[in-house]
Protein backbone atom coordinates (compact mmCIF):
# COMPACT_ATOMS: atom_id res chain seq x y z
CA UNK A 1 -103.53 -90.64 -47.81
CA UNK A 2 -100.30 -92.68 -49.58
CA UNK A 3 -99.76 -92.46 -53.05
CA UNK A 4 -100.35 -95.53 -55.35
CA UNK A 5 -99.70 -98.81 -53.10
CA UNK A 6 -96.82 -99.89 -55.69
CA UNK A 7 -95.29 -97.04 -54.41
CA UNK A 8 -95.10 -98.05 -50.93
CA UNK A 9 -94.03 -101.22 -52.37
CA UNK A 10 -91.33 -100.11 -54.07
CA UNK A 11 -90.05 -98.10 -51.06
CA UNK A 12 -90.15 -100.20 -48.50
CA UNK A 13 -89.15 -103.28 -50.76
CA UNK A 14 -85.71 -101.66 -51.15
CA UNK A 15 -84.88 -101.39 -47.80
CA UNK A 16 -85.67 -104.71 -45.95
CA UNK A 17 -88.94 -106.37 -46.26
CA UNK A 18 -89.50 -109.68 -47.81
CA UNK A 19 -92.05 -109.79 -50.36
CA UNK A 20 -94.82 -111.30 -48.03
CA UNK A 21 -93.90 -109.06 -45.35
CA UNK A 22 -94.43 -106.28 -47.47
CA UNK A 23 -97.86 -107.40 -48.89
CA UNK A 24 -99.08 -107.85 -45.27
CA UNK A 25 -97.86 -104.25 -44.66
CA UNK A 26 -99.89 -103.19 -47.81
CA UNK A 27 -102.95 -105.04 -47.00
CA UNK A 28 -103.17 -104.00 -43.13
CA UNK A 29 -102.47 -100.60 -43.92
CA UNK A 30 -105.39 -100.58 -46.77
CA UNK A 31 -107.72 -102.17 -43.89
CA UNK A 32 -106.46 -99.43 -41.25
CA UNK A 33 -107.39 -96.72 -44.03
CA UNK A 34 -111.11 -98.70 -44.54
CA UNK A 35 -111.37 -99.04 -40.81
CA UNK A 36 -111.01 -95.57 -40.05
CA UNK A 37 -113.51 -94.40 -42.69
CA UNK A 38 -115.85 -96.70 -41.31
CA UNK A 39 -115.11 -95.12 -37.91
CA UNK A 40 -115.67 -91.44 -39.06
CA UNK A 41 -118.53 -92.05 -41.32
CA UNK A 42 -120.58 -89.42 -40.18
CA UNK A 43 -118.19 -86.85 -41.00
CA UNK A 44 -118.58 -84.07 -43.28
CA UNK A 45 -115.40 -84.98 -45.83
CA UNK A 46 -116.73 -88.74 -45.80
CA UNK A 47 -117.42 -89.16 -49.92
CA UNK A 48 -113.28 -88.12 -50.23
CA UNK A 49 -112.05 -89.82 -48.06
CA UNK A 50 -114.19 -93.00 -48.79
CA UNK A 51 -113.50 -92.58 -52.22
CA UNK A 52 -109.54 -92.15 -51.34
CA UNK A 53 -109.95 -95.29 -49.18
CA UNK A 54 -111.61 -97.38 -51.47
CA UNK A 55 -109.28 -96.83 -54.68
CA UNK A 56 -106.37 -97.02 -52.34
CA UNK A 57 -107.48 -100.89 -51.72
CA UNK A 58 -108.62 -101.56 -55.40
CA UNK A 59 -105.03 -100.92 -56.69
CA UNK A 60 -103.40 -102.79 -54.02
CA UNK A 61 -105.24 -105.42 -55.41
CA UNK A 62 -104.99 -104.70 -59.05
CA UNK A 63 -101.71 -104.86 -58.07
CA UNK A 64 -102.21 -108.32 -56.59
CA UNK A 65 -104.04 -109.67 -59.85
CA UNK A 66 -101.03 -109.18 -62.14
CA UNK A 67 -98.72 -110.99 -60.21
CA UNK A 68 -100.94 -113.78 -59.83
CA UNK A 69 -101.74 -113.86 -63.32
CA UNK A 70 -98.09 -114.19 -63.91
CA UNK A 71 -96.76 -117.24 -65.43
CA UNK A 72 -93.52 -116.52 -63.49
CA UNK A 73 -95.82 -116.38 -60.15
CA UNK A 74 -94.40 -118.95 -57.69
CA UNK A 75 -97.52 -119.94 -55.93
CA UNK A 76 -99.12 -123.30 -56.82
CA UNK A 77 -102.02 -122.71 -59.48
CA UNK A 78 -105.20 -123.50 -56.83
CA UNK A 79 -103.88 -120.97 -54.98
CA UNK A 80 -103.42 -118.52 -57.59
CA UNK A 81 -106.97 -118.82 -59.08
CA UNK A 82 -108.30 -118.60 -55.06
CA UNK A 83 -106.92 -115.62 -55.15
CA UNK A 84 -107.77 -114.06 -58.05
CA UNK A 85 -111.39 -114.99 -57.57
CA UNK A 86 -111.37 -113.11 -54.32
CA UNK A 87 -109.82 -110.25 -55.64
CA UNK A 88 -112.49 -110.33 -58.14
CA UNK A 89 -115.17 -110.67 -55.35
CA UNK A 90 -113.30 -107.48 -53.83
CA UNK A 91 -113.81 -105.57 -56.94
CA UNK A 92 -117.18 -106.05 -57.60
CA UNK A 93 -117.63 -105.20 -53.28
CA UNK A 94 -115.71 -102.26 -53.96
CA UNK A 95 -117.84 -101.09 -57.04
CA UNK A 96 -121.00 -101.74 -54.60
CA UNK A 97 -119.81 -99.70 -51.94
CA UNK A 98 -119.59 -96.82 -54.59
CA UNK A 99 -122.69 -97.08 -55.95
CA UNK A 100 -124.58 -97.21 -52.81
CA UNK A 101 -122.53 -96.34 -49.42
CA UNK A 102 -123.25 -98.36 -46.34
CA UNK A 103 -120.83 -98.58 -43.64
CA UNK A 104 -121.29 -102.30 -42.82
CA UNK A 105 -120.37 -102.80 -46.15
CA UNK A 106 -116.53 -101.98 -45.66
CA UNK A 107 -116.40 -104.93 -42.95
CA UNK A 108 -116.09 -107.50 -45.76
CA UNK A 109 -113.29 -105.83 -47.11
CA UNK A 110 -111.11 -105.04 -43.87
CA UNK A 111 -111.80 -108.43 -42.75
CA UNK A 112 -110.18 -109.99 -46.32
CA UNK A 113 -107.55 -107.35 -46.04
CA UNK A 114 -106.56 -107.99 -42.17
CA UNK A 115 -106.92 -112.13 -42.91
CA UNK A 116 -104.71 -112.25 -46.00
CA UNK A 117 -102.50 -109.87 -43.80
CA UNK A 118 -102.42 -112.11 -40.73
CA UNK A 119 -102.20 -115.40 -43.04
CA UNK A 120 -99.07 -113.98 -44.59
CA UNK A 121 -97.15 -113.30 -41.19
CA UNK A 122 -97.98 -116.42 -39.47
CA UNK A 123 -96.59 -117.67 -42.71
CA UNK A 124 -93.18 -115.79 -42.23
CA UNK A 125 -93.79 -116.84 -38.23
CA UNK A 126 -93.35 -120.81 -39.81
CA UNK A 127 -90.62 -120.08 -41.80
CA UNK A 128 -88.81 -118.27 -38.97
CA UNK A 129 -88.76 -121.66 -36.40
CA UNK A 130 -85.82 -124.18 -36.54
């Protein structure tokens, strides 16, 4: 498992991504790391590794609801509080998910993850065209 997802950030950021290219990395890589616990769930190690999984995608998006709630943040304001309402939807899915683990309930969260992910590179697609 990757260290904390600023990390990656911060890595990858220096060498060539744009910013939105790097927070669909961050997302699709948190909804690989769900995906695959929800494939192995019957395995022995599956309380680390679901825990690993889990807090991996709450900081990404942590991460996620300081820049929004950044004055400097460029995105229009509707957008902003959009977000930060479904981050706050992912928290309290997250903190579910701890309490009581069910596998079905990681398909919310990949499917979030893997949308905002896809949203953001058809978004660099657009700006890409002549």
């Amino acid at each position: 498992m990757a260290g904390h997802p600023l990390d990656a950030y911060k890595t990858v950021e220096s060498n060539t991504l744009t910013g939105r290219e790097l927070e669909a990395m961050v997302l699709s890589k948190a909804a690989m790391v769900l995906q695959d616990v929800r494939n192995h769930w019957e395995e022995a190690d599956l309380t680390v590794r679901l825990d690993e999984a889990l807090r991996y995608n709450q900081r990404l998006w942590t991460f996620f609801q300081v820049e929004l709630g950044s004055t400097e943040n460029p995105l229009p304001s509707e957008i902003r509080q959009n977000l930060l309402s479904l981050s706050k939807y992912i928290d309290k899915r997250t903190f579910e998910v701890m309490a009581s683990p069910v596998r079905e309930k990681l398909d919310i969260l990949i499917s979030i993850n893997n949308n905002i992910a896809a949203g953001l590179r058809g978004h660099l697609g657009e700006a890409a065209k002549p």
